[in-house]
N, C-alpha and C. Protein backbone atom coordinates (compact mmCIF):
# COMPACT_ATOMS: atom_id res chain seq x y z
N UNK A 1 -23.09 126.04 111.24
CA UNK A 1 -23.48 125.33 112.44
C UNK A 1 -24.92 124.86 112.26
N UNK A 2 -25.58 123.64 112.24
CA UNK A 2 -26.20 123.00 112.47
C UNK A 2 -27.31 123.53 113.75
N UNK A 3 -28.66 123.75 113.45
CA UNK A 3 -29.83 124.00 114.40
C UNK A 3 -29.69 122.58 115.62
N UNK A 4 -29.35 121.88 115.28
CA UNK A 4 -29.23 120.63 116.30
C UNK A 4 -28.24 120.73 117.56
N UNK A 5 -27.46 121.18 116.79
CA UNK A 5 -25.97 121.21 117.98
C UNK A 5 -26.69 122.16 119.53
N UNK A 6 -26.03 121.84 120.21
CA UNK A 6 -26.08 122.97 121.46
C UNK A 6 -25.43 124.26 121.43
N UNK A 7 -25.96 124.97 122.34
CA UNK A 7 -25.00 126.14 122.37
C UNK A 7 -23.62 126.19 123.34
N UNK A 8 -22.81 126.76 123.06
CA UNK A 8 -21.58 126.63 124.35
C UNK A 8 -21.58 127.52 125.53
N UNK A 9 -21.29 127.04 126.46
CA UNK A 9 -21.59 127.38 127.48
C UNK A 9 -19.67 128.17 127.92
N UNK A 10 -20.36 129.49 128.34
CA UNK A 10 -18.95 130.23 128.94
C UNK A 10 -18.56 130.13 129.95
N UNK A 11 -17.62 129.53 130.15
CA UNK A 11 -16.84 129.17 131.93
C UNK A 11 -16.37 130.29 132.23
N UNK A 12 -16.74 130.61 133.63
CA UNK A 12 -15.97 131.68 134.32
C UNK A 12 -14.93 131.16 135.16
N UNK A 13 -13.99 131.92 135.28
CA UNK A 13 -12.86 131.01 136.58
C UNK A 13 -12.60 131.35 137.57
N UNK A 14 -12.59 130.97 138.45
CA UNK A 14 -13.48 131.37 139.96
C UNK A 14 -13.03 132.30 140.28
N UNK A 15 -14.22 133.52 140.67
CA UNK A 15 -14.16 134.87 141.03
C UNK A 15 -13.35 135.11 142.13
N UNK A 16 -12.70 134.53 143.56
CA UNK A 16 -11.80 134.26 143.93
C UNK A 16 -11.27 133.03 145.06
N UNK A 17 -10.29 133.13 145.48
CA UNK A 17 -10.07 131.81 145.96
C UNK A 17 -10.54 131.54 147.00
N UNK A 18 -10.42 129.90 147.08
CA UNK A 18 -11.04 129.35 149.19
C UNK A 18 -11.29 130.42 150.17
N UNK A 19 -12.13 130.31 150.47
CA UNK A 19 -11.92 131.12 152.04
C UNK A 19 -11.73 129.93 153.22
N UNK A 20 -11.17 128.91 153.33
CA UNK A 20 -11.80 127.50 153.44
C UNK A 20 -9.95 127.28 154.33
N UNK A 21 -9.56 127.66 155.63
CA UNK A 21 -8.13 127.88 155.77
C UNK A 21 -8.20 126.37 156.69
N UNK A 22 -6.89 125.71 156.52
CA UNK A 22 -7.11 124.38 157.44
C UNK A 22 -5.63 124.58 158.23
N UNK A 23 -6.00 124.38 159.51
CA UNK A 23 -5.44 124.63 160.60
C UNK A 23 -4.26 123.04 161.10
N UNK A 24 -3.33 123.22 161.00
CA UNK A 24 -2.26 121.77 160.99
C UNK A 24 -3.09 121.12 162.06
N UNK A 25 -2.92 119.88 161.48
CA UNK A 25 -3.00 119.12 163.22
C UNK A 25 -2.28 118.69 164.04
N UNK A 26 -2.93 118.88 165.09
CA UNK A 26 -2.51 119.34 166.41
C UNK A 26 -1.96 118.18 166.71
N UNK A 27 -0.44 118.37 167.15
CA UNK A 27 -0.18 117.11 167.97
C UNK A 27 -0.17 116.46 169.54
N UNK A 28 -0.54 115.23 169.44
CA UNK A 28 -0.77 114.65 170.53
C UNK A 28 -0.26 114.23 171.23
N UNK A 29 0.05 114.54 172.05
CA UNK A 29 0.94 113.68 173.22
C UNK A 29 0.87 112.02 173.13
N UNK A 30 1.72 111.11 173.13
CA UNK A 30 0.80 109.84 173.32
C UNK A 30 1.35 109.13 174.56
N UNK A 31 0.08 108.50 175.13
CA UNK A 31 1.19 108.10 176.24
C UNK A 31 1.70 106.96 175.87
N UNK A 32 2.25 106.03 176.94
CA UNK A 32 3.04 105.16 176.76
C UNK A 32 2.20 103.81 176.68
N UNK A 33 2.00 102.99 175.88
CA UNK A 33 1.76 101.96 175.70
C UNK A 33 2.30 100.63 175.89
N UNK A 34 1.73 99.70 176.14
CA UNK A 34 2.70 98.10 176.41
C UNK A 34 2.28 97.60 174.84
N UNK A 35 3.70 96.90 174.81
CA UNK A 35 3.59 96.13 173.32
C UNK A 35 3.77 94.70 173.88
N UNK A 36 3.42 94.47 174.92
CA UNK A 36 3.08 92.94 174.86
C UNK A 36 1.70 92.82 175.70
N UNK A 37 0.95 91.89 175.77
CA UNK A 37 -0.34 91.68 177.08
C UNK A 37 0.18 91.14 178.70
N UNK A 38 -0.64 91.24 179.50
CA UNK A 38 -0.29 90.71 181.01
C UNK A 38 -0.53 89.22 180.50
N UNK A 39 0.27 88.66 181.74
CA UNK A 39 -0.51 86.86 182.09
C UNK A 39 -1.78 87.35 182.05
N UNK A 40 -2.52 87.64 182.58
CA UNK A 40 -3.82 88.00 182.92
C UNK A 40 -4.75 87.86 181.74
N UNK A 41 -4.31 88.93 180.97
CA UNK A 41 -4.68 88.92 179.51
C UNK A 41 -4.55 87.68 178.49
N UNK A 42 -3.50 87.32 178.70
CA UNK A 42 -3.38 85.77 178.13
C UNK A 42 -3.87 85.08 178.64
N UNK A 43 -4.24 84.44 180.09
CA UNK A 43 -5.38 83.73 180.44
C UNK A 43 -6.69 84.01 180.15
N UNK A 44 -6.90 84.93 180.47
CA UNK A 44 -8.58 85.22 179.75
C UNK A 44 -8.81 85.27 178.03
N UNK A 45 -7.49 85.24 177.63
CA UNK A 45 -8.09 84.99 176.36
C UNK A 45 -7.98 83.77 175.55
N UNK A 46 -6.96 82.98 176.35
CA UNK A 46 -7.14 81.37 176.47
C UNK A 46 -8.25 80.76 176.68
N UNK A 47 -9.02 81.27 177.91
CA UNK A 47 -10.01 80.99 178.12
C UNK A 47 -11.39 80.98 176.97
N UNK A 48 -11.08 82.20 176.69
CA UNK A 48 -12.25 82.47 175.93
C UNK A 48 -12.17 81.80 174.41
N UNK A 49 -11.38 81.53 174.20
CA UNK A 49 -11.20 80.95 172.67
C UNK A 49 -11.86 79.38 173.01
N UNK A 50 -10.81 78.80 173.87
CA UNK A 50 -11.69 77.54 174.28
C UNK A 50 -13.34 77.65 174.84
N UNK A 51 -13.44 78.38 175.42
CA UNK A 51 -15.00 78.42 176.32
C UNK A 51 -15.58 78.69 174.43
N UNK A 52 -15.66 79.41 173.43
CA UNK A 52 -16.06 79.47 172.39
C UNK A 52 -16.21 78.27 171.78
N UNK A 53 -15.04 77.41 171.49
CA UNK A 53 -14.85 76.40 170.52
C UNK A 53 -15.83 75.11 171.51
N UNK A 54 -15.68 75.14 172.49
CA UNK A 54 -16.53 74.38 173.07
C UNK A 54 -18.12 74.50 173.11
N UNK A 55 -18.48 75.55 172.74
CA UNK A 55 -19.85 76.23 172.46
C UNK A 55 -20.35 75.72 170.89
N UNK A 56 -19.37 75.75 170.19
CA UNK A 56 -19.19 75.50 168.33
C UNK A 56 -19.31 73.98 168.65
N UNK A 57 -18.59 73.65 169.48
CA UNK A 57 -19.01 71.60 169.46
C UNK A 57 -20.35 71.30 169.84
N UNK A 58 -20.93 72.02 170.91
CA UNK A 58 -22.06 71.92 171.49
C UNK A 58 -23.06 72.21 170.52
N UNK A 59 -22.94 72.92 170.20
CA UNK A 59 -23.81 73.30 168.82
C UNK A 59 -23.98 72.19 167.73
N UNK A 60 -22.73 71.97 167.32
CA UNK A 60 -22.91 70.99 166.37
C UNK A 60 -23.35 69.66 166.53
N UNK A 61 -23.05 69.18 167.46
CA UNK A 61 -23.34 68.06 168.18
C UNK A 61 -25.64 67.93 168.77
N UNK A 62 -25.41 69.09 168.84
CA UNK A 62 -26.92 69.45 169.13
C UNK A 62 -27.60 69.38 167.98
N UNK A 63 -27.39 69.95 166.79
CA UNK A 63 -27.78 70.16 165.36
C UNK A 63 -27.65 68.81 164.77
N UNK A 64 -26.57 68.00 164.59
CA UNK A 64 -26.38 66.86 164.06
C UNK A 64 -27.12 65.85 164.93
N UNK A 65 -27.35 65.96 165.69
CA UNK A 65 -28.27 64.63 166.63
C UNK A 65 -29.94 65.00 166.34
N UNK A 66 -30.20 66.18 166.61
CA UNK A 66 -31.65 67.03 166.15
C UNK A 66 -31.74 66.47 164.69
N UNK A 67 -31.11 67.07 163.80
CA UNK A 67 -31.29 66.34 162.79
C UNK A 67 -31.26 65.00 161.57
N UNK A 68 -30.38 64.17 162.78
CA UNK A 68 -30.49 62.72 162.61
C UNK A 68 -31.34 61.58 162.52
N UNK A 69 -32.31 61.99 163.06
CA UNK A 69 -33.96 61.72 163.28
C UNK A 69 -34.89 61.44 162.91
């Protein structure tokens, strides 16, 4: 053996196991959910997509005239 090499190192194998216990999870009740939205919900979010895209024109229209100049 070569003065260069390293020495080896002795593994021990673990003195004993987890103490580390995991407890199932707990189940949840769920309640009942709707799988579709109200009118309600669909109007306001009609709304809001347009009230947005109309904000994105305004903008651009503001920017492109500002910087036309």
């Amino acid at each position: 053996m070569s003065k260069l090499s390293k020495p080896t190192v002795e593994l021990k194998p673990a003195e004993r196991p987890s103490r580390i216990r995991r407890d199932p999870v707990p189940q949840v009740e769920q309640k009942s959910v709707r799988a579709y939205p109200t009118e309600r919900e669909i109007f306001f979010t009609v709304i809001g997509v347009v009230l947005f895209a109309l904000a994105v024109v305004i903008i651009t229209f503001g920017v492109s005239d500002f910087t036309s100049h």
